[in-house]
PDB file of N, CA and C in Angstrom:
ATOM      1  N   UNK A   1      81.645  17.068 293.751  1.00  0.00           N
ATOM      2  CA  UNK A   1      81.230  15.695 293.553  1.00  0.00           C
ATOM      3  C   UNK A   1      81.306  14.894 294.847  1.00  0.00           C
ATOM      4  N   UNK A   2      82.146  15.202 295.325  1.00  0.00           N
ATOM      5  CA  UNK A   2      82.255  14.793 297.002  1.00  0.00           C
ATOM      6  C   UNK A   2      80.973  14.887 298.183  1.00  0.00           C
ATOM      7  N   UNK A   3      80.045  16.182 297.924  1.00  0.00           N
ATOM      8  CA  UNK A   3      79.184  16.428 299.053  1.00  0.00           C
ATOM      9  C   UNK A   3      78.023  17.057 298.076  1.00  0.00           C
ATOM     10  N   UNK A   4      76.958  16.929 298.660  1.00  0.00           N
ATOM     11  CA  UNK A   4      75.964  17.578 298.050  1.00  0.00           C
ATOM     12  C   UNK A   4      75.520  18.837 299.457  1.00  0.00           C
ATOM     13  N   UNK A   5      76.619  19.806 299.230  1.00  0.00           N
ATOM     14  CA  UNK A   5      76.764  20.689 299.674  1.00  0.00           C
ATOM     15  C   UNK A   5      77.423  22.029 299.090  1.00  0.00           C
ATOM     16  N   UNK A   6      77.227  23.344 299.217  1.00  0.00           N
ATOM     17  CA  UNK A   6      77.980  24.324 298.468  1.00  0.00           C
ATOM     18  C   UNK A   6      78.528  25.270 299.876  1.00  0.00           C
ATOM     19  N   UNK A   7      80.119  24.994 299.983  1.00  0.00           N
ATOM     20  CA  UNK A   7      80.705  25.879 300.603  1.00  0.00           C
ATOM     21  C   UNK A   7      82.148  25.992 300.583  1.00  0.00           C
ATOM     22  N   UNK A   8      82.214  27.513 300.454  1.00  0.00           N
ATOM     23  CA  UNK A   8      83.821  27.880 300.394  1.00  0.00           C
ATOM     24  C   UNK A   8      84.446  28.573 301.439  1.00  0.00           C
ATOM     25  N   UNK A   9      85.834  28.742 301.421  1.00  0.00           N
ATOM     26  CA  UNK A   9      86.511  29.413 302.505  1.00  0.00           C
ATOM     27  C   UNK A   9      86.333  31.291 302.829  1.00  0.00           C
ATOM     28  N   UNK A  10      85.528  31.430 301.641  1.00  0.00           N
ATOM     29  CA  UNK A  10      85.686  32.853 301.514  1.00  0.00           C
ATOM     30  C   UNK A  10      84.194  33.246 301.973  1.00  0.00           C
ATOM     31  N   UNK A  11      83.177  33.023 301.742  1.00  0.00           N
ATOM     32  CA  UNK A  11      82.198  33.083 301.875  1.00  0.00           C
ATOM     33  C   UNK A  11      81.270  32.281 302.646  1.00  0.00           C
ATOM     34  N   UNK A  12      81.936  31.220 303.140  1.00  0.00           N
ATOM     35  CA  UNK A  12      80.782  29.903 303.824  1.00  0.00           C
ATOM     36  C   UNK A  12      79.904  29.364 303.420  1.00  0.00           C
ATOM     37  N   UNK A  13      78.780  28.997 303.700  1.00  0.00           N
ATOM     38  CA  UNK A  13      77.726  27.839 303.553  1.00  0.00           C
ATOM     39  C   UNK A  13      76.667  28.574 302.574  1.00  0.00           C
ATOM     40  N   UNK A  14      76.405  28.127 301.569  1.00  0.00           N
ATOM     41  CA  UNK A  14      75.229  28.519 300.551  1.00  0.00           C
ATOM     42  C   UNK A  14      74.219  28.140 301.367  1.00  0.00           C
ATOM     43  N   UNK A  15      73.124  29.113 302.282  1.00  0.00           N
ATOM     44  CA  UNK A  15      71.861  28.767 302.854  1.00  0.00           C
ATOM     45  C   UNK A  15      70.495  28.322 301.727  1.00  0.00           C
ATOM     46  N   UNK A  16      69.670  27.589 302.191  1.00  0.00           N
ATOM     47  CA  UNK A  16      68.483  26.919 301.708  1.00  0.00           C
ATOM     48  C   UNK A  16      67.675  28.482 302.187  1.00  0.00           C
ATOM     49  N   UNK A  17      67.284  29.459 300.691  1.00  0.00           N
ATOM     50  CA  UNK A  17      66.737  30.990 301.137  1.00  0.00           C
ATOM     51  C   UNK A  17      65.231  30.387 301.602  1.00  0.00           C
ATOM     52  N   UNK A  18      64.471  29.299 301.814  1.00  0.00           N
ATOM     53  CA  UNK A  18      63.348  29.336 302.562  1.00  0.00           C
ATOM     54  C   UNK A  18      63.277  28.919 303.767  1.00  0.00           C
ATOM     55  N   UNK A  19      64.555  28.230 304.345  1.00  0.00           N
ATOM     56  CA  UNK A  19      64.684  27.765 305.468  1.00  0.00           C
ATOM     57  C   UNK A  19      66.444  27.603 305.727  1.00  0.00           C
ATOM     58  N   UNK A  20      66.961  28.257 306.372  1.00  0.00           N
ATOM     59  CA  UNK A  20      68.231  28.899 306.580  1.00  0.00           C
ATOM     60  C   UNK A  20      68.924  27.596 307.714  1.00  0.00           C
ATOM     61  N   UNK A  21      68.287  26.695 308.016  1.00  0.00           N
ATOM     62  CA  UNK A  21      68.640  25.537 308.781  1.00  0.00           C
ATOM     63  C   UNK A  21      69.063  24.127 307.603  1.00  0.00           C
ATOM     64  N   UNK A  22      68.086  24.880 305.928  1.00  0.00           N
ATOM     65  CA  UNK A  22      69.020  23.581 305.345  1.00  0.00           C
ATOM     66  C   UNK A  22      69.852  24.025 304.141  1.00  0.00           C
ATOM     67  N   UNK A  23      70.648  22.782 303.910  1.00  0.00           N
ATOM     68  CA  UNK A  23      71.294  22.862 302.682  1.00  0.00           C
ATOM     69  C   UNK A  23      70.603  23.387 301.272  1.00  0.00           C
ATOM     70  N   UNK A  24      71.273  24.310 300.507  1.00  0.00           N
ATOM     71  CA  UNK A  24      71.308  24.709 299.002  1.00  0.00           C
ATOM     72  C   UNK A  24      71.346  23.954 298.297  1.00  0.00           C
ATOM     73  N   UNK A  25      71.971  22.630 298.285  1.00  0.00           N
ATOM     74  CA  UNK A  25      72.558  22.169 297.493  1.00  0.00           C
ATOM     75  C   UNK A  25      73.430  22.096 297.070  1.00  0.00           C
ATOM     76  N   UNK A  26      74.682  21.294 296.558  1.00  0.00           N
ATOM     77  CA  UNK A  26      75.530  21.626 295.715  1.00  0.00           C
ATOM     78  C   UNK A  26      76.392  21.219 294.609  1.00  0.00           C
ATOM     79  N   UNK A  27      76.817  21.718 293.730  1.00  0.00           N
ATOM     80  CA  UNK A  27      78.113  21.881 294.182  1.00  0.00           C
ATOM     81  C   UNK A  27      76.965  23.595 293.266  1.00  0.00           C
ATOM     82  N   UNK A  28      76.074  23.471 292.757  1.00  0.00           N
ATOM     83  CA  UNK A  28      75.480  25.013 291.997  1.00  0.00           C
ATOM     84  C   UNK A  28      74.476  25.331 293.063  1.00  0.00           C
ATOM     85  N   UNK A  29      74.358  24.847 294.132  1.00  0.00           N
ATOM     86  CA  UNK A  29      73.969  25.410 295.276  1.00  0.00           C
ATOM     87  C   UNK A  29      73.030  27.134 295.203  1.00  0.00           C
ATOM     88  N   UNK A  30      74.069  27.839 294.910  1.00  0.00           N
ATOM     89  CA  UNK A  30      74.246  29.293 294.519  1.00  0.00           C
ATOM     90  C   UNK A  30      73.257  29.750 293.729  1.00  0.00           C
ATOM     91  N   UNK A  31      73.044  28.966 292.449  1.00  0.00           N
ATOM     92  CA  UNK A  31      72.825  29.288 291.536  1.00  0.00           C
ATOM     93  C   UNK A  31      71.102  29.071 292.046  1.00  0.00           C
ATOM     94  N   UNK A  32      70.971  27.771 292.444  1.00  0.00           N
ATOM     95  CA  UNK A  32      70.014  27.505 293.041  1.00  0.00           C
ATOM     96  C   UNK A  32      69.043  28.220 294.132  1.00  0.00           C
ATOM     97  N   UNK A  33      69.344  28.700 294.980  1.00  0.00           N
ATOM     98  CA  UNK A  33      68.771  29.324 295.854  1.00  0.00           C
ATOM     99  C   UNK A  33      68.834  30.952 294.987  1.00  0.00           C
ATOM    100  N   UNK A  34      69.762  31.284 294.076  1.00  0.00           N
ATOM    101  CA  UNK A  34      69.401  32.612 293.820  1.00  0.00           C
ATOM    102  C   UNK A  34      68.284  32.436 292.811  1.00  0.00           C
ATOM    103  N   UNK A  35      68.040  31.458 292.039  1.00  0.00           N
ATOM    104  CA  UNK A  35      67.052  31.223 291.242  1.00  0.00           C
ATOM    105  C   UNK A  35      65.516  31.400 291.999  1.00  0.00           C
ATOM    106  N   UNK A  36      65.820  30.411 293.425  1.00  0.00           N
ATOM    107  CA  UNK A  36      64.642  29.918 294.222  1.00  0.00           C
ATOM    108  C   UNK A  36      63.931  32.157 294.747  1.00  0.00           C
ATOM    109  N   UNK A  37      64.897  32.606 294.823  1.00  0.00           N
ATOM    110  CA  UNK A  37      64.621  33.823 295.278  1.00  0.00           C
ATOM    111  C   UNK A  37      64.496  35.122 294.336  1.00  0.00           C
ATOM    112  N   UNK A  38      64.193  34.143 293.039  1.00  0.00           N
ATOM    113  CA  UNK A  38      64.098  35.384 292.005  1.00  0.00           C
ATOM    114  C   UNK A  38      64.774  36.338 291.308  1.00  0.00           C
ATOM    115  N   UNK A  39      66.169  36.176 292.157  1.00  0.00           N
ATOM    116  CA  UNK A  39      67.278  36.807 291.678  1.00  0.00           C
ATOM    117  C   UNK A  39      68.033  36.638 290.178  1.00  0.00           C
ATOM    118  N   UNK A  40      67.703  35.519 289.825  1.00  0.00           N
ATOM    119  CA  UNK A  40      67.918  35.484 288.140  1.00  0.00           C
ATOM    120  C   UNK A  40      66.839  34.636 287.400  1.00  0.00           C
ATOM    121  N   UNK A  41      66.968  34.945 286.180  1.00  0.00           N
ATOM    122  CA  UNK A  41      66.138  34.576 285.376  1.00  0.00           C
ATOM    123  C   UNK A  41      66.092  33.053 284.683  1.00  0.00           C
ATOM    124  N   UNK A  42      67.112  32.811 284.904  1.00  0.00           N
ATOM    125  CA  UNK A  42      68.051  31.495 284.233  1.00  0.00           C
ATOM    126  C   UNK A  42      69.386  31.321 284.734  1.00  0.00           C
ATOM    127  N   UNK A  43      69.686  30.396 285.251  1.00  0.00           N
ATOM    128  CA  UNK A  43      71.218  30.104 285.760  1.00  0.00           C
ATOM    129  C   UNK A  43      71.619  28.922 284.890  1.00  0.00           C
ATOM    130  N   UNK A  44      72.848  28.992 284.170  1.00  0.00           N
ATOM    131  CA  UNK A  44      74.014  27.208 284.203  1.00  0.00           C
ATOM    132  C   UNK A  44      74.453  27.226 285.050  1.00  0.00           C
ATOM    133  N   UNK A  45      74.437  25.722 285.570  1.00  0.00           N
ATOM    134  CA  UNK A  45      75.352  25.068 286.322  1.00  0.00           C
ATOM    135  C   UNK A  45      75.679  24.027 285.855  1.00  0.00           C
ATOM    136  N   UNK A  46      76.834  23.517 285.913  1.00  0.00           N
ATOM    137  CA  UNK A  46      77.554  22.080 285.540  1.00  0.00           C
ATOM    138  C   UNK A  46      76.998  20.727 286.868  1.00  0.00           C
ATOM    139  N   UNK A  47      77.254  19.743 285.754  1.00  0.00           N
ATOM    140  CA  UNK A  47      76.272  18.226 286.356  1.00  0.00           C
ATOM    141  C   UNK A  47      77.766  17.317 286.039  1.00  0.00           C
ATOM    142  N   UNK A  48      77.484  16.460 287.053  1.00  0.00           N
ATOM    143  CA  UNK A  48      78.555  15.345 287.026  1.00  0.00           C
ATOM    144  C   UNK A  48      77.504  14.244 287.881  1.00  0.00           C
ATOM    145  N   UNK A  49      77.682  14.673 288.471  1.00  0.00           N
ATOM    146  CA  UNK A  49      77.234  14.041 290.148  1.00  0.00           C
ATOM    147  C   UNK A  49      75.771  14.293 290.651  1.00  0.00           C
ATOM    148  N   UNK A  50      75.014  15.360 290.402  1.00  0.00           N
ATOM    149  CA  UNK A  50      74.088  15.722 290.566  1.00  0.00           C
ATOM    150  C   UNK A  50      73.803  17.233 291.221  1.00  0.00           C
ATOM    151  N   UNK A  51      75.452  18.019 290.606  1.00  0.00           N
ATOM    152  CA  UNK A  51      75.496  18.925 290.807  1.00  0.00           C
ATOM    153  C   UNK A  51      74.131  20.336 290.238  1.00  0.00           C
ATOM    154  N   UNK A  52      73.569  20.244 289.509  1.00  0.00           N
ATOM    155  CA  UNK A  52      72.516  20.449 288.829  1.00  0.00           C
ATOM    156  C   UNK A  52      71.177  20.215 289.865  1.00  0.00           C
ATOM    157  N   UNK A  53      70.963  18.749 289.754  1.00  0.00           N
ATOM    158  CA  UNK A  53      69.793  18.414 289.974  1.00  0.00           C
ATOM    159  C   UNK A  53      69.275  18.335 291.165  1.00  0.00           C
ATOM    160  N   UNK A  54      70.188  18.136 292.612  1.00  0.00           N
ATOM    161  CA  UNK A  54      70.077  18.180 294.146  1.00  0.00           C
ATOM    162  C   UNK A  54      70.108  19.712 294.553  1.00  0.00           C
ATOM    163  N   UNK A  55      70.708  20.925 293.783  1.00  0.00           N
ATOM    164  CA  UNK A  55      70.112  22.065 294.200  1.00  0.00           C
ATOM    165  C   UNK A  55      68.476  22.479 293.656  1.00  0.00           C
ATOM    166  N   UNK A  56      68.528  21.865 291.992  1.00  0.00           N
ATOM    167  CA  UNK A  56      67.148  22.181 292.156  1.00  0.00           C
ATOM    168  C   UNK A  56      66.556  21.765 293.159  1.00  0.00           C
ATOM    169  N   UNK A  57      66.375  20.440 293.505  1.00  0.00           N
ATOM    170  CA  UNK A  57      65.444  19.737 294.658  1.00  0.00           C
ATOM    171  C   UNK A  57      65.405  20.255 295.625  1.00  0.00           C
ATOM    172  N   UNK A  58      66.934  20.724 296.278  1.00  0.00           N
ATOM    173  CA  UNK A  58      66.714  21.232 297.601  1.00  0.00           C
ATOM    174  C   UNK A  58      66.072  22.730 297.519  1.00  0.00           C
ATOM    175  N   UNK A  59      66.215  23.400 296.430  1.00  0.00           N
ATOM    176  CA  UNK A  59      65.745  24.747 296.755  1.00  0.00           C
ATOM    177  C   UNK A  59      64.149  24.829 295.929  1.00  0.00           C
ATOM    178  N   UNK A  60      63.703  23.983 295.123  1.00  0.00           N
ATOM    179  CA  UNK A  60      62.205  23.897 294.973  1.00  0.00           C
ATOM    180  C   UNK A  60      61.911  24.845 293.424  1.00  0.00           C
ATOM    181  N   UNK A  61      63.444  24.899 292.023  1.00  0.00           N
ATOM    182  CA  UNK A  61      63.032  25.020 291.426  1.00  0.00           C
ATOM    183  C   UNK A  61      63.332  23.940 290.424  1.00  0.00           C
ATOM    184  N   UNK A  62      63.561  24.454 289.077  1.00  0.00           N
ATOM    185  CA  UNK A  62      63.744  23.811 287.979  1.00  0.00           C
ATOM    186  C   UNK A  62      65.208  22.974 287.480  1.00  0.00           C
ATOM    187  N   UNK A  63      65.601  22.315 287.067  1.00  0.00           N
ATOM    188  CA  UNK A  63      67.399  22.171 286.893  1.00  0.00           C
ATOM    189  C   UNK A  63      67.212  20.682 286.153  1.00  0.00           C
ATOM    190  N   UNK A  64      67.731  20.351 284.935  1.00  0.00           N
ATOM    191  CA  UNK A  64      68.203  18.937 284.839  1.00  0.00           C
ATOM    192  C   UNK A  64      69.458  18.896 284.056  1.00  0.00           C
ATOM    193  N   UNK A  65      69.967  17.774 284.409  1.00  0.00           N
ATOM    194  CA  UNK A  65      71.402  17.429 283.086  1.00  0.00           C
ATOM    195  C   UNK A  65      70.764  17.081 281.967  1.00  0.00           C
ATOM    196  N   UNK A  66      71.132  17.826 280.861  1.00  0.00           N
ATOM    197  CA  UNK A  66      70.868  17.191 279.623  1.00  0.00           C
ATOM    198  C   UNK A  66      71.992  16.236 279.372  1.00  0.00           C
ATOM    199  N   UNK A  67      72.100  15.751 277.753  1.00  0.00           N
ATOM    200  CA  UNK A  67      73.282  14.948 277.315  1.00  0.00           C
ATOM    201  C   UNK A  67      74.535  15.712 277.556  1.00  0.00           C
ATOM    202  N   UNK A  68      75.486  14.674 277.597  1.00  0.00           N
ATOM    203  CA  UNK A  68      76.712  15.814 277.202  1.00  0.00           C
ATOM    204  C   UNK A  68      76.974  16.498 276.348  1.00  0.00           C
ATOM    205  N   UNK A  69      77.505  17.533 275.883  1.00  0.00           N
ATOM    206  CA  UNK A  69      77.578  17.981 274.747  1.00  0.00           C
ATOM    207  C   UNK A  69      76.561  18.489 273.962  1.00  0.00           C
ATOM    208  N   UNK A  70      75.826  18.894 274.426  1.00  0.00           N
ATOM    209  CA  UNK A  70      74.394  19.811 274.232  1.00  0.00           C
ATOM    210  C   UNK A  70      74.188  20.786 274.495  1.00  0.00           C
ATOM    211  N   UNK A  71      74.960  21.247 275.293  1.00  0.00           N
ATOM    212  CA  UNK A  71      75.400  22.783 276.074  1.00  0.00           C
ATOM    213  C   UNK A  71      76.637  23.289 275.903  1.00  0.00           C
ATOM    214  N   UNK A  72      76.872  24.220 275.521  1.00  0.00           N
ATOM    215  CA  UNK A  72      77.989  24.767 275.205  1.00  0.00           C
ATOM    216  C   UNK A  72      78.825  24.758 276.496  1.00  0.00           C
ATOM    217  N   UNK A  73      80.008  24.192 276.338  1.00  0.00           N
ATOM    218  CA  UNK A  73      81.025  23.869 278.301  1.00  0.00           C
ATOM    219  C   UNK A  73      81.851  24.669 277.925  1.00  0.00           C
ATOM    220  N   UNK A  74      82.451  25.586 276.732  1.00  0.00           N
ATOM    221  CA  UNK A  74      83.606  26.267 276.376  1.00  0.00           C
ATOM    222  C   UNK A  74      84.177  27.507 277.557  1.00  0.00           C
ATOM    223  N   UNK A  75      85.421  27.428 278.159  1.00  0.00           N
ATOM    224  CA  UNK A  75      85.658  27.982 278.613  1.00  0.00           C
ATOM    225  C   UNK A  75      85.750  27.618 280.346  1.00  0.00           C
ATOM    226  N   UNK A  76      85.281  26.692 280.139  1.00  0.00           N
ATOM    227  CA  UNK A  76      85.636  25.245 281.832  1.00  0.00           C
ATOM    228  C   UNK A  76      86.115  24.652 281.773  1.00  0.00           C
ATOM    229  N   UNK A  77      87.133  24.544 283.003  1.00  0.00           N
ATOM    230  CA  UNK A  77      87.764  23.507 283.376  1.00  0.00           C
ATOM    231  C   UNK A  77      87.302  22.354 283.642  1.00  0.00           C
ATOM    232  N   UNK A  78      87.302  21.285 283.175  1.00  0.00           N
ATOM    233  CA  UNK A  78      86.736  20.218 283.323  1.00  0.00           C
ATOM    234  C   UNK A  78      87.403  19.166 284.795  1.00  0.00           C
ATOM    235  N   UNK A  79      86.898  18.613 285.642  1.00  0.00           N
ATOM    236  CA  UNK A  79      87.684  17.443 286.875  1.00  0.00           C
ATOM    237  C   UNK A  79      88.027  16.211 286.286  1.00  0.00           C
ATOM    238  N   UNK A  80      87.489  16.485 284.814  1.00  0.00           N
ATOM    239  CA  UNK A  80      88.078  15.007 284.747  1.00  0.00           C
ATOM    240  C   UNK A  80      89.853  15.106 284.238  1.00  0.00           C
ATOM    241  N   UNK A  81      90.668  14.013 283.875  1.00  0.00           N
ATOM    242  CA  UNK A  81      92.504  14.630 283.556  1.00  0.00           C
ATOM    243  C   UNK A  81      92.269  14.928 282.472  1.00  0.00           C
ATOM    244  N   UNK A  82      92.982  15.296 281.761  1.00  0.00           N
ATOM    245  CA  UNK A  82      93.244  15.417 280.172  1.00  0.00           C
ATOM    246  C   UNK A  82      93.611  14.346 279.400  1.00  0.00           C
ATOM    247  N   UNK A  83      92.679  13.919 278.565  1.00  0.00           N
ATOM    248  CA  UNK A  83      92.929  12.829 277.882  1.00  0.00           C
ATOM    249  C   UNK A  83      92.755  11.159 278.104  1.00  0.00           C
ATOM    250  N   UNK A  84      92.265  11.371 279.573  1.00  0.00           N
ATOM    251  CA  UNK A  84      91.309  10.381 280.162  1.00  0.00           C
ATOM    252  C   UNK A  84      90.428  10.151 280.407  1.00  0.00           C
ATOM    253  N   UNK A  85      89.844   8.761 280.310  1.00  0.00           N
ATOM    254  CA  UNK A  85      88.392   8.824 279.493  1.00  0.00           C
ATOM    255  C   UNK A  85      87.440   8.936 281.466  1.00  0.00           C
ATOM    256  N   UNK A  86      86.723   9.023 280.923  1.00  0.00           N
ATOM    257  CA  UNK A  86      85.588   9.143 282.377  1.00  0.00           C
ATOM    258  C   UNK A  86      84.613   9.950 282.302  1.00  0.00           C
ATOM    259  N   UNK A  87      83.488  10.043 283.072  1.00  0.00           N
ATOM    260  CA  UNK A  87      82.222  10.920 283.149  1.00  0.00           C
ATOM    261  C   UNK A  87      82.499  12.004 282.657  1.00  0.00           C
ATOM    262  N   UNK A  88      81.799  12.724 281.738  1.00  0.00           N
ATOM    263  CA  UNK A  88      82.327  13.907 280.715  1.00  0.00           C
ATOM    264  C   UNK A  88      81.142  14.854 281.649  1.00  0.00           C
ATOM    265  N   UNK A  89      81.750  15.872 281.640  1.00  0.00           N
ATOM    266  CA  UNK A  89      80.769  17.033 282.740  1.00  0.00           C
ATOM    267  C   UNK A  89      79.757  17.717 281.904  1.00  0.00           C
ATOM    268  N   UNK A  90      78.644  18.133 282.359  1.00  0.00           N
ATOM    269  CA  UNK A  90      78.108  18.985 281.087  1.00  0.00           C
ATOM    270  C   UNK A  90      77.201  19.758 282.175  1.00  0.00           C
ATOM    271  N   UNK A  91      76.870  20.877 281.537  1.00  0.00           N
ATOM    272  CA  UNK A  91      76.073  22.291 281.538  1.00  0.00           C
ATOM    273  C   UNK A  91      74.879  22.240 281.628  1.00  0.00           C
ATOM    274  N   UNK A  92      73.500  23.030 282.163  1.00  0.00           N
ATOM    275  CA  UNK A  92      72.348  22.855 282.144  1.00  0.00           C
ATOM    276  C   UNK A  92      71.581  23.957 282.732  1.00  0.00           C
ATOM    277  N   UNK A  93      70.554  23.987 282.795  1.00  0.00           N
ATOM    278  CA  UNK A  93      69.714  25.323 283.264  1.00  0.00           C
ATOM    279  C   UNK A  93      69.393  24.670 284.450  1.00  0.00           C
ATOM    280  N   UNK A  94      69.427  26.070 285.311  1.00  0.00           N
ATOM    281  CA  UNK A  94      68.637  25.858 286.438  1.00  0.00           C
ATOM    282  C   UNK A  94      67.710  27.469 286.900  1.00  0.00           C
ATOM    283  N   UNK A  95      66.399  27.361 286.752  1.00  0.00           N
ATOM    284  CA  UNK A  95      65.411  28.140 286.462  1.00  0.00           C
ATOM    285  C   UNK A  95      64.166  27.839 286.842  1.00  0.00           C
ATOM    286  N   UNK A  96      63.190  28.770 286.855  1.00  0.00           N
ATOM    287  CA  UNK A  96      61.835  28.867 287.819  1.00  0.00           C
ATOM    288  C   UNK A  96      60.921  27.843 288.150  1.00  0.00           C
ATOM    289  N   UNK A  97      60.737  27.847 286.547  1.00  0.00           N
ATOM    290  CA  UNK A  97      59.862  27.627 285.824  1.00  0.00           C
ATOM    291  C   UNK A  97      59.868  26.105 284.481  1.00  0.00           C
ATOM    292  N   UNK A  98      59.380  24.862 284.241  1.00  0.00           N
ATOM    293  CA  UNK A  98      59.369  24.541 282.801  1.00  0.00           C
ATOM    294  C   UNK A  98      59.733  25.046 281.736  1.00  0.00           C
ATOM    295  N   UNK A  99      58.289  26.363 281.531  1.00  0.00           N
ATOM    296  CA  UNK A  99      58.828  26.433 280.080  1.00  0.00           C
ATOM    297  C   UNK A  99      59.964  27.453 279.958  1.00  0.00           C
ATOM    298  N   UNK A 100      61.050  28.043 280.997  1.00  0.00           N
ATOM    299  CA  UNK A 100      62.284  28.572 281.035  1.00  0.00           C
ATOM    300  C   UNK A 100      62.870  27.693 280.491  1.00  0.00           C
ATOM    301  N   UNK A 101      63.320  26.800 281.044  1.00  0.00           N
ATOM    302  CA  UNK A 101      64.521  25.436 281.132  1.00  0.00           C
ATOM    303  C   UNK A 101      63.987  25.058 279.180  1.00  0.00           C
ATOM    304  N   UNK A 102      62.527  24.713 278.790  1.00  0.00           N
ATOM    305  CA  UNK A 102      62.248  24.776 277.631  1.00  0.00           C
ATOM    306  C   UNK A 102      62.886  25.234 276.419  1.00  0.00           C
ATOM    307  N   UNK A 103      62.611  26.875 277.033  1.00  0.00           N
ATOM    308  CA  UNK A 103      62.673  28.151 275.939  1.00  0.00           C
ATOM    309  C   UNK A 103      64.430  27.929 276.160  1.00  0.00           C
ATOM    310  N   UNK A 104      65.467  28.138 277.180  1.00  0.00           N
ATOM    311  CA  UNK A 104      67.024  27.657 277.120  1.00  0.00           C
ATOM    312  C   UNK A 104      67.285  26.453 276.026  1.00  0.00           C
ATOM    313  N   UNK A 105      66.766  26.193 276.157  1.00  0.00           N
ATOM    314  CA  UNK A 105      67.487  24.359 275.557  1.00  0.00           C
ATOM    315  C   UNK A 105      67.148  24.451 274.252  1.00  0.00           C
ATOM    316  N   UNK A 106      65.623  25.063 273.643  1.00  0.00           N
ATOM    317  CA  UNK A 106      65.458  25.056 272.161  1.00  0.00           C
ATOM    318  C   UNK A 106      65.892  26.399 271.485  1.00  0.00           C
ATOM    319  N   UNK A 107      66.509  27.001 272.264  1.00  0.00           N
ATOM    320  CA  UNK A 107      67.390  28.256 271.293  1.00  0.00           C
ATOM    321  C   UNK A 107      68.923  28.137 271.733  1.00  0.00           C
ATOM    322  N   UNK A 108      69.671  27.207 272.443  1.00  0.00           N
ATOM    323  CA  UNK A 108      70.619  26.632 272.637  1.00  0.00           C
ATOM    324  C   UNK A 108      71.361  25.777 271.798  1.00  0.00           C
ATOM    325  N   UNK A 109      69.861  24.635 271.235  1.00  0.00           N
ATOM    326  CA  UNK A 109      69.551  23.702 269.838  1.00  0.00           C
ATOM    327  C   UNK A 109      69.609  23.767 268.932  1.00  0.00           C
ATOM    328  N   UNK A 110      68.960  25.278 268.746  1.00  0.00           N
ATOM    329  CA  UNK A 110      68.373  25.915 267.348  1.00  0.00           C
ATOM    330  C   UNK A 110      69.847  26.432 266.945  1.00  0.00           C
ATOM    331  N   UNK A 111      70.973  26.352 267.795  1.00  0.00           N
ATOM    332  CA  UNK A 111      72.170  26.984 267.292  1.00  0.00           C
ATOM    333  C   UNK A 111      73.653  25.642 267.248  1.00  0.00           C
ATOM    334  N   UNK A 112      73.905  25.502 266.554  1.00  0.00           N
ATOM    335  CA  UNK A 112      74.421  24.197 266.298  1.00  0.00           C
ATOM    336  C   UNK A 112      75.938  24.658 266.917  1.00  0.00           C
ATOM    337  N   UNK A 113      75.965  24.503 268.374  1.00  0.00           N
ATOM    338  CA  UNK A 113      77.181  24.797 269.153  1.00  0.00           C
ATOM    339  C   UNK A 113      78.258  24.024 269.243  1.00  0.00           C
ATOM    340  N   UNK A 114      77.834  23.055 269.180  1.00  0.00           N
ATOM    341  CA  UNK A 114      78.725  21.705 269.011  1.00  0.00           C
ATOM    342  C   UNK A 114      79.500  21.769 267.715  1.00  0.00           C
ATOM    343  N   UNK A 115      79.312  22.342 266.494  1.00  0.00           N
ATOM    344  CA  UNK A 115      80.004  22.319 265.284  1.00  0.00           C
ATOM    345  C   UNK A 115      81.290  23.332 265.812  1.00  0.00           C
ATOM    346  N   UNK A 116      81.059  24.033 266.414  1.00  0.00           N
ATOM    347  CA  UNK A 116      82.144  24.935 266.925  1.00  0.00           C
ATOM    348  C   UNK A 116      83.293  24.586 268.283  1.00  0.00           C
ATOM    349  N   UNK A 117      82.132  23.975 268.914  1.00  0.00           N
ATOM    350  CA  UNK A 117      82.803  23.905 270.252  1.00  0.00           C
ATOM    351  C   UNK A 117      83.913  22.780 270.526  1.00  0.00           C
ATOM    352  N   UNK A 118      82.954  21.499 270.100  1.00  0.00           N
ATOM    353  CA  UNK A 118      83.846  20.267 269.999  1.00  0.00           C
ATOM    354  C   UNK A 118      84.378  19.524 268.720  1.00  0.00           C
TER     355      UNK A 118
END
């Protein structure tokens, strides 16, 4: 949430795979450029900040935040504290194509995750 950048100590700087001089994006950076290069079919990444939506942009595919709680988050740690109220994080596709991000979200829908999750 700090940088719209993706880099760690172990691995370094998530490169922009069409031009290696810019940023991925981040904080799903990763997810982003492996999308941009075909390497997966569909990625989640978590949105707060525009963690989601500035890798799509920078890497030239698909990605938005839906609502909260529309995506199954089970099994993440959330930044916000426990039990304090603030920007609730949520989940989202980041993928090629439209009707990917589409076809994710209405069989995501079609399954009433939220009765379980939250």
């Amino acid at each position: 949430m700090m940088t719209a950048d993706s880099h760690n100590n172990i691995f370094g700087r998530t490169l922009n795979p069409a031009r290696l001089s810019l940023s991925a994006g981040g904080s799903s950076g990763g997810e982003g450029a492996l999308s941009a290069l075909c390497g997966s079919v569909l990625g989640i990444g978590t949105d707060i900040a525009g963690s989601i939506r500035i890798p799509a942009f920078c890497n030239g595919v698909i990605g938005f935040k839906p609502s909260t709680h529309r995506v199954p988050f089970g099994g993440q740690t959330s930044p916000a504290r426990a039990g304090g109220v603030g920007i609730a994080p949520c989940a989202g596709p980041i993928c090629r194509n439209v009707d990917d991000a589409e076809y994710f979200m209405r069989h995501i829908l079609d399954y009433d995750c939220w009765t379980r999750e939250y």
